[in-house]
Protein backbone atom coordinates (compact mmCIF):
# COMPACT_ATOMS: atom_id res chain seq x y z
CA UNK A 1 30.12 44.89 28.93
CA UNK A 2 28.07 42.01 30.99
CA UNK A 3 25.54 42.81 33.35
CA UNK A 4 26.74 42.76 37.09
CA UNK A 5 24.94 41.45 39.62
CA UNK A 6 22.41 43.68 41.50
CA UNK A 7 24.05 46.09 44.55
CA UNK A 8 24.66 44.63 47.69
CA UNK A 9 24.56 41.08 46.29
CA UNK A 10 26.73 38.65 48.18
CA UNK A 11 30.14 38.24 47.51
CA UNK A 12 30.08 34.70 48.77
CA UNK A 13 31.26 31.30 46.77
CA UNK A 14 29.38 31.31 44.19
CA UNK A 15 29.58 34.53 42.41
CA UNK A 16 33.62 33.84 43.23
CA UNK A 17 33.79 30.59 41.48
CA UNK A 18 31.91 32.30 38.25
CA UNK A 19 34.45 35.05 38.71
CA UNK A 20 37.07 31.88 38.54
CA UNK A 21 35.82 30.08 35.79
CA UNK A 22 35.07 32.85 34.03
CA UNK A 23 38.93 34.30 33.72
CA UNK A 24 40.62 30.28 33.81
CA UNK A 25 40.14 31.63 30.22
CA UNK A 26 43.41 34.00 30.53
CA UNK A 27 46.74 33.45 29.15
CA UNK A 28 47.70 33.58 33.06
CA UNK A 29 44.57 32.51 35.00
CA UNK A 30 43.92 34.40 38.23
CA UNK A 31 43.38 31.87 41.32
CA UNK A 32 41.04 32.33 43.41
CA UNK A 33 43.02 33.73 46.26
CA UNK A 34 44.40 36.15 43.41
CA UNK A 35 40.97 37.10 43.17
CA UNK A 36 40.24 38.07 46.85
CA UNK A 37 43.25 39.50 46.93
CA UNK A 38 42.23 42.19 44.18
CA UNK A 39 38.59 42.90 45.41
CA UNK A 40 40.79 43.24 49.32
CA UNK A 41 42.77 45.98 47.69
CA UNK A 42 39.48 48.33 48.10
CA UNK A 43 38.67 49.72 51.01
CA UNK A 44 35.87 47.66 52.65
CA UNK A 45 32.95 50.17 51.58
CA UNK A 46 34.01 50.13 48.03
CA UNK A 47 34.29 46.13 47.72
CA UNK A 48 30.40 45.87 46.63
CA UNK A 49 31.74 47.90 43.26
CA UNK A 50 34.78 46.50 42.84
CA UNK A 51 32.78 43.12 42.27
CA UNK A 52 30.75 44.71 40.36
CA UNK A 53 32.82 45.63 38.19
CA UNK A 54 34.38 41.97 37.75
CA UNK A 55 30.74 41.07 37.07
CA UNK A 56 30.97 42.83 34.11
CA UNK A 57 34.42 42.19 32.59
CA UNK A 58 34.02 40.12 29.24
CA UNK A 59 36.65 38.00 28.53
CA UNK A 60 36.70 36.83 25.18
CA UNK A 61 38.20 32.87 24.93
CA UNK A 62 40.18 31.42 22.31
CA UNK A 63 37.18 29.52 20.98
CA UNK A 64 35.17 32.77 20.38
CA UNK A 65 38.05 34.30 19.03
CA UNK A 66 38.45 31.51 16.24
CA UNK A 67 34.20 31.56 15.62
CA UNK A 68 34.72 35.48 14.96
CA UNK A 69 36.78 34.87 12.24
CA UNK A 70 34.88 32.46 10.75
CA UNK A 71 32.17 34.77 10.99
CA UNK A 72 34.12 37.54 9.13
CA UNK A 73 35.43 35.71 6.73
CA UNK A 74 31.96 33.92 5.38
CA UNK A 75 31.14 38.11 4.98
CA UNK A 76 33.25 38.69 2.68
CA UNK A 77 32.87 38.58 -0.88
CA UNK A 78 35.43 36.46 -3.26
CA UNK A 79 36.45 34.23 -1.05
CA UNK A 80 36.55 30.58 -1.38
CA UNK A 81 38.77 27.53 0.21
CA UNK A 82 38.77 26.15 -3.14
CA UNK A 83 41.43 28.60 -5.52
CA UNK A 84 39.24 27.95 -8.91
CA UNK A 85 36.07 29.40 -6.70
CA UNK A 86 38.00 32.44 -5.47
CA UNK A 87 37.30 35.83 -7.05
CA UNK A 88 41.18 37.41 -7.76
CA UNK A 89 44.60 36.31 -5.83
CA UNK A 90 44.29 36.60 -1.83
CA UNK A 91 47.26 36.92 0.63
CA UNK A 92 46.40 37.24 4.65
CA UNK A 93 48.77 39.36 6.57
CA UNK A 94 49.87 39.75 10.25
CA UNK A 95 49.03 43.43 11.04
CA UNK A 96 52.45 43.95 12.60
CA UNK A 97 54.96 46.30 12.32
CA UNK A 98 57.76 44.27 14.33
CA UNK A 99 58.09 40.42 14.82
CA UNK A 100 56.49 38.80 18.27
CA UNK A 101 52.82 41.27 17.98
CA UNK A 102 49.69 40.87 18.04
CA UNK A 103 48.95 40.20 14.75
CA UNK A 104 51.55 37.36 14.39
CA UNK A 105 49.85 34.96 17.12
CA UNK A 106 46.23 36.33 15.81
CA UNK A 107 47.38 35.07 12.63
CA UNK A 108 47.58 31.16 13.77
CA UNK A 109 44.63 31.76 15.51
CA UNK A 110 43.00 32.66 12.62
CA UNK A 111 44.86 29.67 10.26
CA UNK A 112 43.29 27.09 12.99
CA UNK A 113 39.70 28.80 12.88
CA UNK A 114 39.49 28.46 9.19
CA UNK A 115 41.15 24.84 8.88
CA UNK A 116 43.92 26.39 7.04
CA UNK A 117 47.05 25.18 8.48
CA UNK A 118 47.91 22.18 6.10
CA UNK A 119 50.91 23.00 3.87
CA UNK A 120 48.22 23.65 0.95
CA UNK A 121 47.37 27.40 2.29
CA UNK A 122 50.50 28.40 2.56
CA UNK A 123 50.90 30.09 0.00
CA UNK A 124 48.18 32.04 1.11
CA UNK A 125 49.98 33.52 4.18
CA UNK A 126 52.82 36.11 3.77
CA UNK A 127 54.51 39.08 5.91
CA UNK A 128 53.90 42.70 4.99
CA UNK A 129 57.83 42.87 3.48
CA UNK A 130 56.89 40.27 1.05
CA UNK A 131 53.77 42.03 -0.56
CA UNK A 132 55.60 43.86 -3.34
CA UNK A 133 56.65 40.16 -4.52
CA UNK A 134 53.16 38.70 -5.02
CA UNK A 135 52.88 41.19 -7.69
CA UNK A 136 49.59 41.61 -6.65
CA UNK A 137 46.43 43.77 -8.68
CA UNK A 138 43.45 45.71 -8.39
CA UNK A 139 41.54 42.14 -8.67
CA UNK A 140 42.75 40.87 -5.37
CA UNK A 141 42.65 40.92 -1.55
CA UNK A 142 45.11 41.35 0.96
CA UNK A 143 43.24 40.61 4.75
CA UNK A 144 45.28 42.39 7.42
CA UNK A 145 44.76 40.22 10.86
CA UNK A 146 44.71 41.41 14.15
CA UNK A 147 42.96 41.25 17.64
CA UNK A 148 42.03 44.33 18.75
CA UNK A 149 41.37 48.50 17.39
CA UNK A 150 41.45 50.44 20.69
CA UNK A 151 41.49 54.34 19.30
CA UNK A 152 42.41 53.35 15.86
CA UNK A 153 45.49 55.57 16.41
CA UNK A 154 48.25 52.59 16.24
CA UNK A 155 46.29 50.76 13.26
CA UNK A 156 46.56 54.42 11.19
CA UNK A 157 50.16 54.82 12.19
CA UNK A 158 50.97 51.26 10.61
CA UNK A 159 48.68 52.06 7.71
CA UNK A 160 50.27 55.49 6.94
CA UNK A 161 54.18 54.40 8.01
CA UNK A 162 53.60 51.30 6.40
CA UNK A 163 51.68 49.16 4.83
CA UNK A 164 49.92 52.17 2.52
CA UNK A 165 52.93 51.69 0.55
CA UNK A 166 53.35 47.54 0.83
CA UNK A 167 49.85 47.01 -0.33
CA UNK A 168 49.66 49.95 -2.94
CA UNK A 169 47.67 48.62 -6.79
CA UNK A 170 45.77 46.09 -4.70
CA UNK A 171 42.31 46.03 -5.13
CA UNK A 172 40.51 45.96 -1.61
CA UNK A 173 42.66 45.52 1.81
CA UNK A 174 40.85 44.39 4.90
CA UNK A 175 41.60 45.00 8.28
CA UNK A 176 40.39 42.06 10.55
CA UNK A 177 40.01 42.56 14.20
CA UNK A 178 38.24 40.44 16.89
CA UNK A 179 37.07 43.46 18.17
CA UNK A 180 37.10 47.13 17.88
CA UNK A 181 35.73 50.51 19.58
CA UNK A 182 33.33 52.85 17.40
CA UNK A 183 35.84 55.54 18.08
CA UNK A 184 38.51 52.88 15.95
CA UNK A 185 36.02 52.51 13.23
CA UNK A 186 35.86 56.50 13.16
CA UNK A 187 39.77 56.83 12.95
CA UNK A 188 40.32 53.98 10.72
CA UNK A 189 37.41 55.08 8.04
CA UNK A 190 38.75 58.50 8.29
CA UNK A 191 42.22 57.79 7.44
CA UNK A 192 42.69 55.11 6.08
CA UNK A 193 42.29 53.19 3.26
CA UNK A 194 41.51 50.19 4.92
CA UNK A 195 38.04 48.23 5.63
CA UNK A 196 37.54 47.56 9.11
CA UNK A 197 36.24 44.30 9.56
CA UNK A 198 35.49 43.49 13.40
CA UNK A 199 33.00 40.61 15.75
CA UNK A 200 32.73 42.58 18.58
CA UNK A 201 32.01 46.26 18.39
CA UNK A 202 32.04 47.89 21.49
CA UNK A 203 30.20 51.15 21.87
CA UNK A 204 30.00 54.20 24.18
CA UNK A 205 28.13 52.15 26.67
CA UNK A 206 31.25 49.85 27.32
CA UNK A 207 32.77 52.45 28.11
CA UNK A 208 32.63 52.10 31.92
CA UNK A 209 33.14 56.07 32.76
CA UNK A 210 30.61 56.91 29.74
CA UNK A 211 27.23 58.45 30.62
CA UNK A 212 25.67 55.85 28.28
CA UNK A 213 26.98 53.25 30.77
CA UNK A 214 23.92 52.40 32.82
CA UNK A 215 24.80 49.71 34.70
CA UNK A 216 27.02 51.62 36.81
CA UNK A 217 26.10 54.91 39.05
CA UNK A 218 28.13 58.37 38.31
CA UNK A 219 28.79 57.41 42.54
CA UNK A 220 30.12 53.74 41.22
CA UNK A 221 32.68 55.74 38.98
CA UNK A 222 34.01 58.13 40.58
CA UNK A 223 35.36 55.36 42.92
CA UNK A 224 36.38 53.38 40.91
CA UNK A 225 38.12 56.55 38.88
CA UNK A 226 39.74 57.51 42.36
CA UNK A 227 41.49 54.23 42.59
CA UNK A 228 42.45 54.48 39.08
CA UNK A 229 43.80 58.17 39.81
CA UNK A 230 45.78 56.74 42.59
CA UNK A 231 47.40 54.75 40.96
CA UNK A 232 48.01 55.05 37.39
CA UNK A 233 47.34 59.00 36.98
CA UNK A 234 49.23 59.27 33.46
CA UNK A 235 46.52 57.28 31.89
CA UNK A 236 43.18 56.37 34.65
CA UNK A 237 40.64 55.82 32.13
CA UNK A 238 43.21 53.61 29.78
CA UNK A 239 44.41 54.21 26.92
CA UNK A 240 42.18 56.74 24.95
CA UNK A 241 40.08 57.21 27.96
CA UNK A 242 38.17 54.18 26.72
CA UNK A 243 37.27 52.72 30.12
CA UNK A 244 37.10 49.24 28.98
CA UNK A 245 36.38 45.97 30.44
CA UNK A 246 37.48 44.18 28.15
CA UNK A 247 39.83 41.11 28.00
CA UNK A 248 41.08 38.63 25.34
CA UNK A 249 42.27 35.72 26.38
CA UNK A 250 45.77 36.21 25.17
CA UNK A 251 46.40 39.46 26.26
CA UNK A 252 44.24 42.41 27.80
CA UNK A 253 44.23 45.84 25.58
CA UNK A 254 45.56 48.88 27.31
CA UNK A 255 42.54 50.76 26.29
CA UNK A 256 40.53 48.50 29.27
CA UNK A 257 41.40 50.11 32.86
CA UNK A 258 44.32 49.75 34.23
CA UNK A 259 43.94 48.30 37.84
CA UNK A 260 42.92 45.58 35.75
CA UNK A 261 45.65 45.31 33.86
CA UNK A 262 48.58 46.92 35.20
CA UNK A 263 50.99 46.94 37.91
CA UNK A 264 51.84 49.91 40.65
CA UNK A 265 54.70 48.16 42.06
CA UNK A 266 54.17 46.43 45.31
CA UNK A 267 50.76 49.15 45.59
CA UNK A 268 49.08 47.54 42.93
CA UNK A 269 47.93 43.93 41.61
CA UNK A 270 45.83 43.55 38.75
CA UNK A 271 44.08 40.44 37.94
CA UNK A 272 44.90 40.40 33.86
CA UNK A 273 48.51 41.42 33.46
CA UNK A 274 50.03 42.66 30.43
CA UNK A 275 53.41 42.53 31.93
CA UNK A 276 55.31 40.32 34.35
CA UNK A 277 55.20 41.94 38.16
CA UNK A 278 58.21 44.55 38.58
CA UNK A 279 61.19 43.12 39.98
């Protein structure tokens, strides 16, 4: 979570245009009318929080995304762009259960970041149905690719319904995240056999309802938890309660609140969409 500006500060043009170029980083940019538009959908006493809270909101960009896996990937042990320097057979894997996720266009991301999409590497690159067929040993590595471990729940369930069985008499299986919460790392050690491999771990102080979050009064929450309430009362505090404020540039994870992310009909308007507006 960034640091927001100091209370009462202006919301004039200049902190708007950071606001701007800050998010021209989304899949579907917010304009800056789109932007006063949101902060106008708080009452008028509430508006100093509300930017605030857009302060804060780290939006990861494509280019950070692609630097995080090079990062990873120079951590781990074995590997090597040249095949004679390698240490066993590896295979990288879209962590996705069903064509079109996450893990699919995290995948290419991840080809461009490590210079990998020439014809060469292919080999290199296989779905989760075709793992059986490599034939694959306790000597090797199979790298499981995604963007983003919210409560670890949905990364178990694939594990467990899944891929357990795929990947079974390899030697070490990575799961590889941009980012990932502590309370992920917990789930995922716990049961799982994967290692979780993440850039960006985001503890209980990114949690914006979280005690440990300082940069925010208990007063701060609670309004921003009552328009939260109002409008998305199944799930307030996101998915997992994780009160994040978090966005990739592709997509923004459930587990991040959802009046920034999600629509209450014509009530509602967030500013990072995970869904096109209801008809």
């Amino acid at each position: 979570m960034k640091q927001p500006a100091p209370v009462d500060t202006k919301i004039n043009n200049s902190r708007k245009k950071k606001w701007y170029n800050h998010f021209l980083n989304y899949k579907h940019p917010p304009t800056p009318g789109d932007i006063d538009a949101w902060v106008g959908q708080f009452k008028k006493q509430d508006r100093d929080v509300a930017a605030r809270l857009l302060d804060s909101v780290q939006l990861v960009t494509r280019a950070e995304m692609e630097l995080a896996f090079q990062s990873l990937m120079r951590a781990l042990p074995g590997w090597h762009r040249n095949k004679t320097s390698r240490t066993g057979e590896w295979r990288f894997v879209p962590y996705a259960v069903r064509p079109g996720e996450s893990g699919d266009h995290m995948t290419a991301c991840f080809r461009q970041a490590m210079s990998m999409r020439e014809r060469y590497f292919n080999s290199l690159f296989v779905y989760a149905h075709e793992l059986p067929a490599q034939k694959l040993t306790g000597n090797d590595t199979v790298v499981l690719i995604d963007d983003f471990a919210g409560t670890g729940t949905q990364a178990c369930a694939s594990w467990n319904g899944l891929f357990r069985e795929l990947a079974g008499g390899v030697g070490t299986v990575y799961l590889m995240v941009v980012a990932a919460t502590v309370q992920a790392h917990d789930e995922i050690r716990m049961n799982t056999d994967l290692q979780l491999m993440t850039h960006y771990n985001l503890i209980g102080s990114d949690n914006f309802f979280s005690d440990d979050c300082c940069h925010f009064t208990s007063s701060d929450k609670e309004i921003v938890l009552r328009y939260c309430t109002e409008h998305f009362p199944e799930k307030p505090k996101g998915y997992g309660d994780c009160g994040l404020l978090f966005v990739l540039n592709h997509d923004c994870p459930n587990n991040t609140i959802p009046i920034l992310h999600s629509y209450n009909k014509d009530k509602w308007v967030p500013l990072f969409p995970r869904t096109n507006p209801p008809a």
